[in-house]
Protein backbone atom coordinates (compact mmCIF):
# COMPACT_ATOMS: atom_id res chain seq x y z
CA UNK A 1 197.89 129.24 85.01
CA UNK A 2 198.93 131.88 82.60
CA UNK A 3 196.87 134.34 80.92
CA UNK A 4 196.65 134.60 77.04
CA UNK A 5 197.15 137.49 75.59
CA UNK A 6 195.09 136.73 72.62
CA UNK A 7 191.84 139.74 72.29
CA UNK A 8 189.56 140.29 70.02
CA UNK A 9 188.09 143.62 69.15
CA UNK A 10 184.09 142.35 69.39
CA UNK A 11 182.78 143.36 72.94
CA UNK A 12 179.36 143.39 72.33
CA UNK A 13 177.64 140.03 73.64
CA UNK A 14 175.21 139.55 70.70
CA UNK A 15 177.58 140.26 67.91
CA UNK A 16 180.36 138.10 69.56
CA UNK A 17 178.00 134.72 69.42
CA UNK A 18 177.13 135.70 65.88
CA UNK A 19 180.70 136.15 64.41
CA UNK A 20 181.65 133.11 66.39
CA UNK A 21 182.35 129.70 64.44
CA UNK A 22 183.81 127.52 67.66
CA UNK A 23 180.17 126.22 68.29
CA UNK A 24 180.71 124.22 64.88
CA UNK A 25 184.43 124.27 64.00
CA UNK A 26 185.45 122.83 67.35
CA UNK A 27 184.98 119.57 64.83
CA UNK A 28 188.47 120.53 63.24
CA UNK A 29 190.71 120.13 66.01
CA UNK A 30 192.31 117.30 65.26
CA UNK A 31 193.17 119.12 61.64
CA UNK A 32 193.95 122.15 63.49
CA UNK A 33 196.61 120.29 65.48
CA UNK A 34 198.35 118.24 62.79
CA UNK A 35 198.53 121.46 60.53
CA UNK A 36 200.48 123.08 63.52
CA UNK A 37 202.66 120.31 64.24
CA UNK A 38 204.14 119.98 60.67
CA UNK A 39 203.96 123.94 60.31
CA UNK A 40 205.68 123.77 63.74
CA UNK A 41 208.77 121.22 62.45
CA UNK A 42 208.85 122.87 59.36
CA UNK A 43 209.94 126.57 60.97
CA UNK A 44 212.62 124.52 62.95
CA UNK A 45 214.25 122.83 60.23
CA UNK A 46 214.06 126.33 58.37
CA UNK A 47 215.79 127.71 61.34
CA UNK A 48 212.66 130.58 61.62
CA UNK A 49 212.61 129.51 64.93
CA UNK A 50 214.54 126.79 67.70
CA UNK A 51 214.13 123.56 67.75
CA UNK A 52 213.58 123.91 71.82
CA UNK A 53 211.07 126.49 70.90
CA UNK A 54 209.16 124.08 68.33
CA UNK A 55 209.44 120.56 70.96
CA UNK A 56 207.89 122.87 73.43
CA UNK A 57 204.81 123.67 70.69
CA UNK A 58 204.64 119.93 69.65
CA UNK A 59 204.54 119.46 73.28
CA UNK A 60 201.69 121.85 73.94
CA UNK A 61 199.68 121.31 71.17
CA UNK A 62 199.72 117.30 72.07
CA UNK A 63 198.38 118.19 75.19
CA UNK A 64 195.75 119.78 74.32
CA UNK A 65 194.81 117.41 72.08
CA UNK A 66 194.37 114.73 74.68
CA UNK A 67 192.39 117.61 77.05
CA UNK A 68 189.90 117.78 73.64
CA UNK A 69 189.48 113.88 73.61
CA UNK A 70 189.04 113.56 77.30
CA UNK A 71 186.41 116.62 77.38
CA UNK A 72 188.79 118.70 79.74
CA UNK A 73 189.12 121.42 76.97
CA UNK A 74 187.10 124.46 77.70
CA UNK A 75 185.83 126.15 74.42
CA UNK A 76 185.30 130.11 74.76
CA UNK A 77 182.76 131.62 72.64
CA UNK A 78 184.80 135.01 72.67
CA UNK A 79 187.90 133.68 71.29
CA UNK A 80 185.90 132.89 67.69
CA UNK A 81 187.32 129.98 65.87
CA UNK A 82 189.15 126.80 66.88
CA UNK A 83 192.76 128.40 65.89
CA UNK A 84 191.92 131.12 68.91
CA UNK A 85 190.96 128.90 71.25
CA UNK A 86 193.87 126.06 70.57
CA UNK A 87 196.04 129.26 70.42
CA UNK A 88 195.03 130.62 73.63
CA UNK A 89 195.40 127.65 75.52
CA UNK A 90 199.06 126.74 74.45
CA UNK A 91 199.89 130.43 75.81
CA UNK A 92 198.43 129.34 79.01
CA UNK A 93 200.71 126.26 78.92
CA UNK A 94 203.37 127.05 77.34
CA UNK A 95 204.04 130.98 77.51
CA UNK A 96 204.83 133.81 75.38
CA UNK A 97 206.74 130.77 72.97
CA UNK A 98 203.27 130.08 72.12
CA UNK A 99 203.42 132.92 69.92
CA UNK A 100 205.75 131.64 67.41
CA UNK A 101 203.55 129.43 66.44
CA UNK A 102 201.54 131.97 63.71
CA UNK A 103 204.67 133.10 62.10
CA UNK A 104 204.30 132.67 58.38
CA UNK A 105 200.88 131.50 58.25
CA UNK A 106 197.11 133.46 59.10
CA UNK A 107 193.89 131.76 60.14
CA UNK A 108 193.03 131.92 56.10
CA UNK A 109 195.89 130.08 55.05
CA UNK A 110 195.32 127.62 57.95
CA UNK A 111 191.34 127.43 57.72
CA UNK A 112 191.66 126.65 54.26
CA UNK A 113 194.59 123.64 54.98
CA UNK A 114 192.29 122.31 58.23
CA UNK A 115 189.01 122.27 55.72
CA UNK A 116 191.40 120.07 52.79
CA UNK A 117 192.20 118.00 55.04
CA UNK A 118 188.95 117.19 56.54
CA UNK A 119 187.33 116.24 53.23
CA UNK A 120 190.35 114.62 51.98
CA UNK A 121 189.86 112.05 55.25
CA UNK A 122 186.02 112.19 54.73
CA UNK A 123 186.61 111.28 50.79
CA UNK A 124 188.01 108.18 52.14
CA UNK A 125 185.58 107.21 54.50
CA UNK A 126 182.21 108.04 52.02
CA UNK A 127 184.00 105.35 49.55
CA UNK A 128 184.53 103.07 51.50
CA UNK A 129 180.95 103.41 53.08
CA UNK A 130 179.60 103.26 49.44
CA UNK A 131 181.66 100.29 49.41
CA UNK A 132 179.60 98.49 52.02
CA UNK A 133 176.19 99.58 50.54
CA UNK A 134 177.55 97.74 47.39
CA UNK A 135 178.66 94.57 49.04
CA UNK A 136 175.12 94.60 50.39
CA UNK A 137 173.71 94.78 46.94
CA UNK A 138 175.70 91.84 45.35
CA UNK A 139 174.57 89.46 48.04
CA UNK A 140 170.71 90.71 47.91
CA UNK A 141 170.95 90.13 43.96
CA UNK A 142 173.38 86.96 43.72
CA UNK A 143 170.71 85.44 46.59
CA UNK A 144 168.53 86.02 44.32
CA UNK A 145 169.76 85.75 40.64
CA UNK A 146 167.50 83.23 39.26
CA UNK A 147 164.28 85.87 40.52
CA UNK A 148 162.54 86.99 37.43
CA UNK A 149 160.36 90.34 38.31
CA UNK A 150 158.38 92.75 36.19
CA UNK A 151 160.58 95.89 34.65
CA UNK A 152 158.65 98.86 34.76
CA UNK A 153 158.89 101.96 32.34
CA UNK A 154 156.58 105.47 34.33
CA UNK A 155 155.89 102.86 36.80
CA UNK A 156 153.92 100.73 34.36
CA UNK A 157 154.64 96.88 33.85
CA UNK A 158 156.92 96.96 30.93
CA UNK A 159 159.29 93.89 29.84
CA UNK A 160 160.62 90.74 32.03
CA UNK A 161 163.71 91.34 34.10
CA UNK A 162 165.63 89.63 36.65
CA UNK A 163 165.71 90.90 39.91
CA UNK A 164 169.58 91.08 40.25
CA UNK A 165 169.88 92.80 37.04
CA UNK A 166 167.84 95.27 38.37
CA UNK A 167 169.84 95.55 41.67
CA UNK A 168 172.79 95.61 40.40
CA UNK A 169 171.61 99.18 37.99
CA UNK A 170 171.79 100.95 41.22
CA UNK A 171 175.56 98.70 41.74
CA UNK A 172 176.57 100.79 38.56
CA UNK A 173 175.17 104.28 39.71
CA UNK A 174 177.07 104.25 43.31
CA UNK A 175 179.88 103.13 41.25
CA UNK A 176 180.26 105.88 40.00
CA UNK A 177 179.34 107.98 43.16
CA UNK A 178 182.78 106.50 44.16
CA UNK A 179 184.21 107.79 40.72
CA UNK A 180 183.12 110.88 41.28
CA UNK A 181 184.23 111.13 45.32
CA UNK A 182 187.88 109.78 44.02
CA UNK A 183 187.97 112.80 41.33
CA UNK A 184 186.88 115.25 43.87
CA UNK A 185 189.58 114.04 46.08
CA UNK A 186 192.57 115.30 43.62
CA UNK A 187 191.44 118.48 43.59
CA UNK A 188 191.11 118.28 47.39
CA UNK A 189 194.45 117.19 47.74
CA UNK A 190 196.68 120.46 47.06
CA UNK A 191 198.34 121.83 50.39
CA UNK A 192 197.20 125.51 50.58
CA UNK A 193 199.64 126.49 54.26
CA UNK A 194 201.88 129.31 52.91
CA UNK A 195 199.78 130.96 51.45
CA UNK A 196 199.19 133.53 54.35
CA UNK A 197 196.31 135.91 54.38
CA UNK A 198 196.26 136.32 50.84
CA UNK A 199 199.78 137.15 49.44
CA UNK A 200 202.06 134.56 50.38
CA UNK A 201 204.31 134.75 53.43
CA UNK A 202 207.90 136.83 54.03
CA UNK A 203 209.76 133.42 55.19
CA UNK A 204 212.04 130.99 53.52
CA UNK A 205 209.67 127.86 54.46
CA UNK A 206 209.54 124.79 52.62
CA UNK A 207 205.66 124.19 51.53
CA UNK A 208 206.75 120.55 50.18
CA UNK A 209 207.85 119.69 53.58
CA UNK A 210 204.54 120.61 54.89
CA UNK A 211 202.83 119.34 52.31
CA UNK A 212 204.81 115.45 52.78
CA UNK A 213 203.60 115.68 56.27
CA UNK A 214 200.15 116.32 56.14
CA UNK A 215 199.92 114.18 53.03
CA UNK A 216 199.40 115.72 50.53
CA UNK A 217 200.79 115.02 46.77
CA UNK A 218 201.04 118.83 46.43
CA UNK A 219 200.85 122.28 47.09
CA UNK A 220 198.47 125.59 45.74
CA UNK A 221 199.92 127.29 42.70
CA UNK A 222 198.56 130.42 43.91
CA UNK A 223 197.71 132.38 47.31
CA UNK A 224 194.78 134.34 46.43
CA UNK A 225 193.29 131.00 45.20
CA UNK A 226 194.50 128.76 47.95
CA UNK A 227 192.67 131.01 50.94
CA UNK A 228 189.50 132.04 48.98
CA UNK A 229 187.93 129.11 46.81
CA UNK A 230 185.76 126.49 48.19
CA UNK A 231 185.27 124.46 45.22
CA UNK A 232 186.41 120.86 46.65
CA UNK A 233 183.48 121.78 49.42
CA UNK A 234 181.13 122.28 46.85
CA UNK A 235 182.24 119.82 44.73
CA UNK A 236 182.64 116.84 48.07
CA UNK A 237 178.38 118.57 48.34
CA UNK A 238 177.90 118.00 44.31
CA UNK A 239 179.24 114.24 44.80
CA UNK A 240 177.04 113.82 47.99
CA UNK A 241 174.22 115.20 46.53
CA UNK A 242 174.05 112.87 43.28
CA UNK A 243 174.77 110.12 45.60
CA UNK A 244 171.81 110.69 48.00
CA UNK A 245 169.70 111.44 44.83
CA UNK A 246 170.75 107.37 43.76
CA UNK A 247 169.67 106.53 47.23
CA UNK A 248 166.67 108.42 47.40
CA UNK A 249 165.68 106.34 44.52
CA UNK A 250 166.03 103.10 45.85
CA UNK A 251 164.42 103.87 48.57
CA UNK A 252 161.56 105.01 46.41
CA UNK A 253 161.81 101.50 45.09
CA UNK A 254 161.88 99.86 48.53
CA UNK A 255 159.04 101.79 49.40
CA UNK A 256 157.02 100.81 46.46
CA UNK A 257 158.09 97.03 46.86
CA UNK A 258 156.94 96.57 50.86
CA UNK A 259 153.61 97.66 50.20
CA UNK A 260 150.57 95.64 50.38
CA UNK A 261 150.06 96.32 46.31
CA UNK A 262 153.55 95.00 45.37
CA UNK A 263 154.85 92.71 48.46
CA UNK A 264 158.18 92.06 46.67
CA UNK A 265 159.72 92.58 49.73
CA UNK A 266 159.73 92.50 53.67
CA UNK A 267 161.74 94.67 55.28
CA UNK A 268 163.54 93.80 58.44
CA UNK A 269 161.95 94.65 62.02
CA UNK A 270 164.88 96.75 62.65
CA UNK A 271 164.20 99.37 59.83
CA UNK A 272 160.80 99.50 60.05
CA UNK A 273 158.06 101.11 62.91
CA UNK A 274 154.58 99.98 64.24
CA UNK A 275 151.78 102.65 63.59
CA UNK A 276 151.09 104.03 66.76
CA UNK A 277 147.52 103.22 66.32
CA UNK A 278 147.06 100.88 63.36
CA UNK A 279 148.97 97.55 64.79
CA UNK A 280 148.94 95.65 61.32
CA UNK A 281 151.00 98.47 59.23
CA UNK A 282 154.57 98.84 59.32
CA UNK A 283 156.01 102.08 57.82
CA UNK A 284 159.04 101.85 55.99
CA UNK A 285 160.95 105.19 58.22
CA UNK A 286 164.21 104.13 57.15
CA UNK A 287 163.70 104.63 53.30
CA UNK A 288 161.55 106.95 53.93
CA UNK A 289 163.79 109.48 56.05
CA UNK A 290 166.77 108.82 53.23
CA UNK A 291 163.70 110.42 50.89
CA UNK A 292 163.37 113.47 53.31
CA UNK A 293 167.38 113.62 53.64
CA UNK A 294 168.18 113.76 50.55
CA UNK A 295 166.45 117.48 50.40
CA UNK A 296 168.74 118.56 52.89
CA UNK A 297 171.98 117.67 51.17
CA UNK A 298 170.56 119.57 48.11
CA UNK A 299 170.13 122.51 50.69
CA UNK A 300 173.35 122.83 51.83
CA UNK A 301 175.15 122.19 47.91
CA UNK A 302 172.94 125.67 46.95
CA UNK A 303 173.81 127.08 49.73
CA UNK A 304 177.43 127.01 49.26
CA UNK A 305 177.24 127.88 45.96
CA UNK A 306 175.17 130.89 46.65
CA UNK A 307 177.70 132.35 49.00
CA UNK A 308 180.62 131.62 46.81
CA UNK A 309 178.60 133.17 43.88
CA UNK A 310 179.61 137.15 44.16
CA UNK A 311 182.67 137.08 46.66
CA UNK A 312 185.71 139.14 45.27
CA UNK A 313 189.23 138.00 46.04
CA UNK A 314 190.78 137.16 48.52
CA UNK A 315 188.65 135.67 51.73
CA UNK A 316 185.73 137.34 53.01
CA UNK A 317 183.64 136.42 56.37
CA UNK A 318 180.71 135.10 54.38
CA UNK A 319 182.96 132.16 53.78
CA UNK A 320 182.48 131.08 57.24
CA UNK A 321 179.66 129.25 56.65
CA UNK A 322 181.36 126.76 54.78
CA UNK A 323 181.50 124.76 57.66
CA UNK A 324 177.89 123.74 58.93
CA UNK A 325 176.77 122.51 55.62
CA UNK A 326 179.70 120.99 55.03
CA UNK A 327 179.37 118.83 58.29
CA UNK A 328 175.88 118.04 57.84
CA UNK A 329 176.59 116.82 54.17
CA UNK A 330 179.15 114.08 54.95
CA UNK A 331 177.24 113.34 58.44
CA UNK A 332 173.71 112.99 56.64
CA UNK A 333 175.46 111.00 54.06
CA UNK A 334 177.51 108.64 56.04
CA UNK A 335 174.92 107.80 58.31
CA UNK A 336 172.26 107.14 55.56
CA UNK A 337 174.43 104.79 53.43
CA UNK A 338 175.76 102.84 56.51
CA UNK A 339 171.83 101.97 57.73
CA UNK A 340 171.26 101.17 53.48
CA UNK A 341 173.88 98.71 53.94
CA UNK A 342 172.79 96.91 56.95
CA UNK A 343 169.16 97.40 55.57
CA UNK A 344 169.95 95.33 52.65
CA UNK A 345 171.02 92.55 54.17
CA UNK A 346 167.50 92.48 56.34
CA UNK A 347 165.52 92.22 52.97
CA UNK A 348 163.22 89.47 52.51
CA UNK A 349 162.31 88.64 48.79
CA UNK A 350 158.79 87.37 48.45
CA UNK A 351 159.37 85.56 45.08
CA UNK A 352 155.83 84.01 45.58
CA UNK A 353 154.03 87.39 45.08
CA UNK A 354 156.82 88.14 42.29
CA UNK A 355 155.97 85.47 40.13
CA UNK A 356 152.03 85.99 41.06
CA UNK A 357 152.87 89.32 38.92
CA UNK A 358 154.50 87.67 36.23
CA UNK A 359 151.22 85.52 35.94
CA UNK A 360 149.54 88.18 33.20
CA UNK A 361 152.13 87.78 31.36
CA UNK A 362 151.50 91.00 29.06
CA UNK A 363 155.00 92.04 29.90
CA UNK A 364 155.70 89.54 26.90
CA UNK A 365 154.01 91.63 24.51
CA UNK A 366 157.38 93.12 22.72
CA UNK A 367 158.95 89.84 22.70
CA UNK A 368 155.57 89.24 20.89
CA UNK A 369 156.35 91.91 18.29
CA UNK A 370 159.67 90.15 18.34
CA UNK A 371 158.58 86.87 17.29
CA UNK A 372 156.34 88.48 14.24
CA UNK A 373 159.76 90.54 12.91
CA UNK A 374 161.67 87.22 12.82
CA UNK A 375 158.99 86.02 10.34
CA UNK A 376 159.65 88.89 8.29
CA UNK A 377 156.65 91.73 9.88
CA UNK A 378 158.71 94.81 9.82
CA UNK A 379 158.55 95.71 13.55
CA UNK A 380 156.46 98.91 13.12
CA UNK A 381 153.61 96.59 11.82
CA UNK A 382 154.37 94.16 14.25
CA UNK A 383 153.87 96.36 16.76
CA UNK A 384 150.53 97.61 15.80
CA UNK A 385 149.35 93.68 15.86
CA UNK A 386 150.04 93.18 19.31
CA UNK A 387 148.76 96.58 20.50
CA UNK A 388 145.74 94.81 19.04
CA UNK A 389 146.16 91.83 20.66
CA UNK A 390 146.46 93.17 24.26
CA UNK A 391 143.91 95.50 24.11
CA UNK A 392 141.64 92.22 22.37
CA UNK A 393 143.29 89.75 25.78
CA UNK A 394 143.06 92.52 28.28
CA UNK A 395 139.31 93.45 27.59
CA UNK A 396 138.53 89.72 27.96
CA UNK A 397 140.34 89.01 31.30
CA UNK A 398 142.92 86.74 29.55
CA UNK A 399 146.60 86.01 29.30
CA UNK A 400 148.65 85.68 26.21
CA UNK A 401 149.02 82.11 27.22
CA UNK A 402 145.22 81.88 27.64
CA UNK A 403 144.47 82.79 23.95
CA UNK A 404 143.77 79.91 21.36
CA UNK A 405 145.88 79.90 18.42
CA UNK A 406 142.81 80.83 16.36
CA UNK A 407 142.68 84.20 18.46
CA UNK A 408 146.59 84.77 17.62
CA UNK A 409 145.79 83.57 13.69
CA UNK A 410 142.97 86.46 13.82
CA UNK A 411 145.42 88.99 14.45
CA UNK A 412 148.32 87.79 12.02
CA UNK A 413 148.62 84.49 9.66
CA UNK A 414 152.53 84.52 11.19
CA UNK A 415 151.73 83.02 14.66
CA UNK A 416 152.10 79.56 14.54
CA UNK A 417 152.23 76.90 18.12
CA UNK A 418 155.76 78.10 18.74
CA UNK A 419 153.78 81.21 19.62
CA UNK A 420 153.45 79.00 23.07
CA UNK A 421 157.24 78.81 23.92
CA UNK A 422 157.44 82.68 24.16
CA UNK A 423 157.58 82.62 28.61
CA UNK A 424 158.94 85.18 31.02
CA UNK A 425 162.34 82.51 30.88
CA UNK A 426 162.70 82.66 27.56
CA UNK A 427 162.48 86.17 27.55
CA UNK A 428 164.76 87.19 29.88
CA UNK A 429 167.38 84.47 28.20
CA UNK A 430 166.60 86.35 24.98
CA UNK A 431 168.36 89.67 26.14
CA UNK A 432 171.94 88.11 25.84
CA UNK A 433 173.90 91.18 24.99
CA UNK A 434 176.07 92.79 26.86
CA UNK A 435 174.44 94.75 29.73
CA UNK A 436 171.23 92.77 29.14
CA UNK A 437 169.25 91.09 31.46
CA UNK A 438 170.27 87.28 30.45
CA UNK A 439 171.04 85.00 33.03
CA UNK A 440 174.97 84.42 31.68
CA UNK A 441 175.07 88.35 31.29
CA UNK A 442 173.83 88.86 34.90
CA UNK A 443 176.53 85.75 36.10
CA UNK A 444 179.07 88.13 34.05
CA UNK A 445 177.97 91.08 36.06
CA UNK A 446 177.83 90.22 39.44
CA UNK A 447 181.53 88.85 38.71
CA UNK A 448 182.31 92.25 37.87
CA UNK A 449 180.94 94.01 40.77
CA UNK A 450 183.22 91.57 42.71
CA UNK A 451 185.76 91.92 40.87
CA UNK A 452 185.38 95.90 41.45
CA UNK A 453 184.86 95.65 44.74
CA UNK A 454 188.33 93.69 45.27
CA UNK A 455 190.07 96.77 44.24
């Protein structure tokens, strides 16, 4: 086997694991070897160097791919960085040809195109994961669009609602999590390879050709910039982050609705745990871990931003941890919306202990104040009458429906027996406006969201 020729200056055991990066960016191989394959084909057809000098490169660099994917590859901690370490190893296999390879590129040119491309391909995959959680959503609210619930304002029983309306609020908010990931992809999507270190490279090569290859639609307008901004990592971390903070939240609401006070909902076996020593409680570790998650995708978005804050042109070492939280962001966030996903579709509704909550009814008060404004109270008065009235049926253990008509009469001359149609249906029917919570605005919705999801 031949020996590499590739040293590095470090020497001192301690300092050598700390500057090194190949414990973590080992994960960029595969973007490691496609960058050097079209930068490989691209110095051919510029004639920088053979075209028997690049098929034995392509050749190499193949090869090692396949000893990375079988687990042959051994990864030294001394040669730094996944560039070293691929590099080394093609001089081992190929010889001292291996060595053409770097011309008109450095590892900051080539970091910064392995990094695009990795969150360009991870863009993809956290929409289309979002995708599933949605699907999920649709069919836990259309199997269950006729459910009318209690809509809470600071977590206090506020006005009538229908269960898939409220469902399909959090169907709008990772909707535009995708939005948001699909933005951040354009500005992922500029191929930064000829760039060099910092000043551009002394070689007639064809970035578009490179850029083609790799995919990309096109390439960095300027060097400095290219090698030494990690914005599209911070900004694939901003998306992740508001996206975990949407899922955080319905966990919360999970949470809340599997608990002996609510019982809205069971949640399936496979999500849930047995107390190790209380055999009747299931915890809810699933939602609640998403909770605890969710922190530590916020860590690693102010951590990037905090080294990015002060660095002066061009790249400096700080930059290499970019990586770690990067990893952990679209890991943490991948795996927690593909268990949401399968989670939903293991939800039990209890509509029994729904409509049990309904039974007060006092969640009709405003539609209440409602029916006093439409025979002519202005609404601030009619507001203060039923304020009156609930405090007058609360204190007495009664329902709005329990109350004689004289009570109502006592309160204002307006209410007449029609006082008596005013249910948690009619309600809900009521709210008929676009975005409301009407049955044939809910039917509109969910044909949206499958309409949207088509695309």
């Amino acid at each position: 086997m031949r020996s590499s020729p590739i040293k590095l200056s470090m020497t001192d055991k301690q300092a050598q694991d700390y500057a090194a990066s190949i414990p973590f960016d080992r994960r960029l191989y595969r973007q490691d070897i496609e960058g050097s394959i079209a930068h490989t084909r691209m110095l051919a057809k510029q004639e920088i160097i053979a075209e028997s000098e690049a098929e034995a490169i392509i050749k190499g660099l193949n090869s090692i791919r396949r000893e990375i994917e079988r687990g042959k590859f051994q990864f030294r901690t001394e040669l730094e960085d996944i560039h070293m370490n691929i590099e080394a190893r093609l001089f081992e296999k190929i010889g001292d040809v291996a060595g053409k390879l770097h011309t008109a590129r450095s590892r900051n040119d080539q970091m910064a195109l392995d990094l695009r491309l990795l969150v360009k391909e991870e863009i993809g995959k956290t929409i289309g994961t979002i995708k599933a959680l949605q699907i999920s959503l649709v069919e836990l609210a259309q199997g269950n669009k006729d459910v009318i619930m209690p809509g809470y304002t600071h977590l206090q029983q506020a006005q009538p609602v229908l269960l898939a309306h409220h469902l399909l609020a959090y169907f709008e908010m990772f909707q535009r999590d995708k939005e948001r990931f699909h933005d951040c992809l354009g500005r992922a999507d500029f191929m930064p390879l000829g760039s060099g270190a910092l000043a551009g490279v002394p070689y007639p090569i064809d970035r578009e050709f490179v850029a083609q290859a790799l995919g990309f639609s096109k390439v960095s307008n300027n060097s400095l910039d290219a090698v030494s901004d990690r914005d599209f990592i911070i900004e694939y971390e901003a998306a992740a982050a508001i996206t975990m903070m949407h899922l955080s939240r319905l966990a919360e609401e999970f949470i809340l609705w599997s608990s002996s006070e609510f019982g809205f909902i069971q949640i399936g076996e496979a999500f849930t745990t047995r107390s190790s020593i209380m055999p009747q409680k299931k915890n809810p570790d699933v939602t609640e871990l998403a909770r605890g998650k969710t922190g530590r995708v916020y860590g690693h978005l102010t951590a990037i931003l905090t080294i990015m804050k002060s660095l002066p042109l061009a790249y400096n070492r700080d930059m290499q941890e970019d990586k770690e939280g990067l990893f952990d962001t679209v890991d943490t966030l991948q795996s927690s919306l593909e268990v949401f996903a399968g989670m939903l579709k293991a939800i039990e509704v209890n509509t029994g202990r729904i409509a049990q909550a309904m039974r007060t009814d006092y969640t009709l008060a405003t539609d209440l104040a409602d029916y006093l404004v439409k025979k002519g109270l202005p609404f601030r008065k009619a507001h203060s009458v039923i304020a009156r009235l609930s405090e007058y049926a609360m204190s007495r253990g009664k329902t709005f429906k329990e109350l004689g008509r004289k009570e109502y009469r006592d309160f204002s001359p307006l209410f007449a027996g029609d006082v008596y149609d005013i249910t948690s249906e009619s309600s809900v029917a009521a709210r008929d406006v676009i975005g409301g919570t009407s049955p044939q605005q809910v039917a509109k919705a969910l044909k949206r969201a499958r309409r949207l999801l088509k695309k």
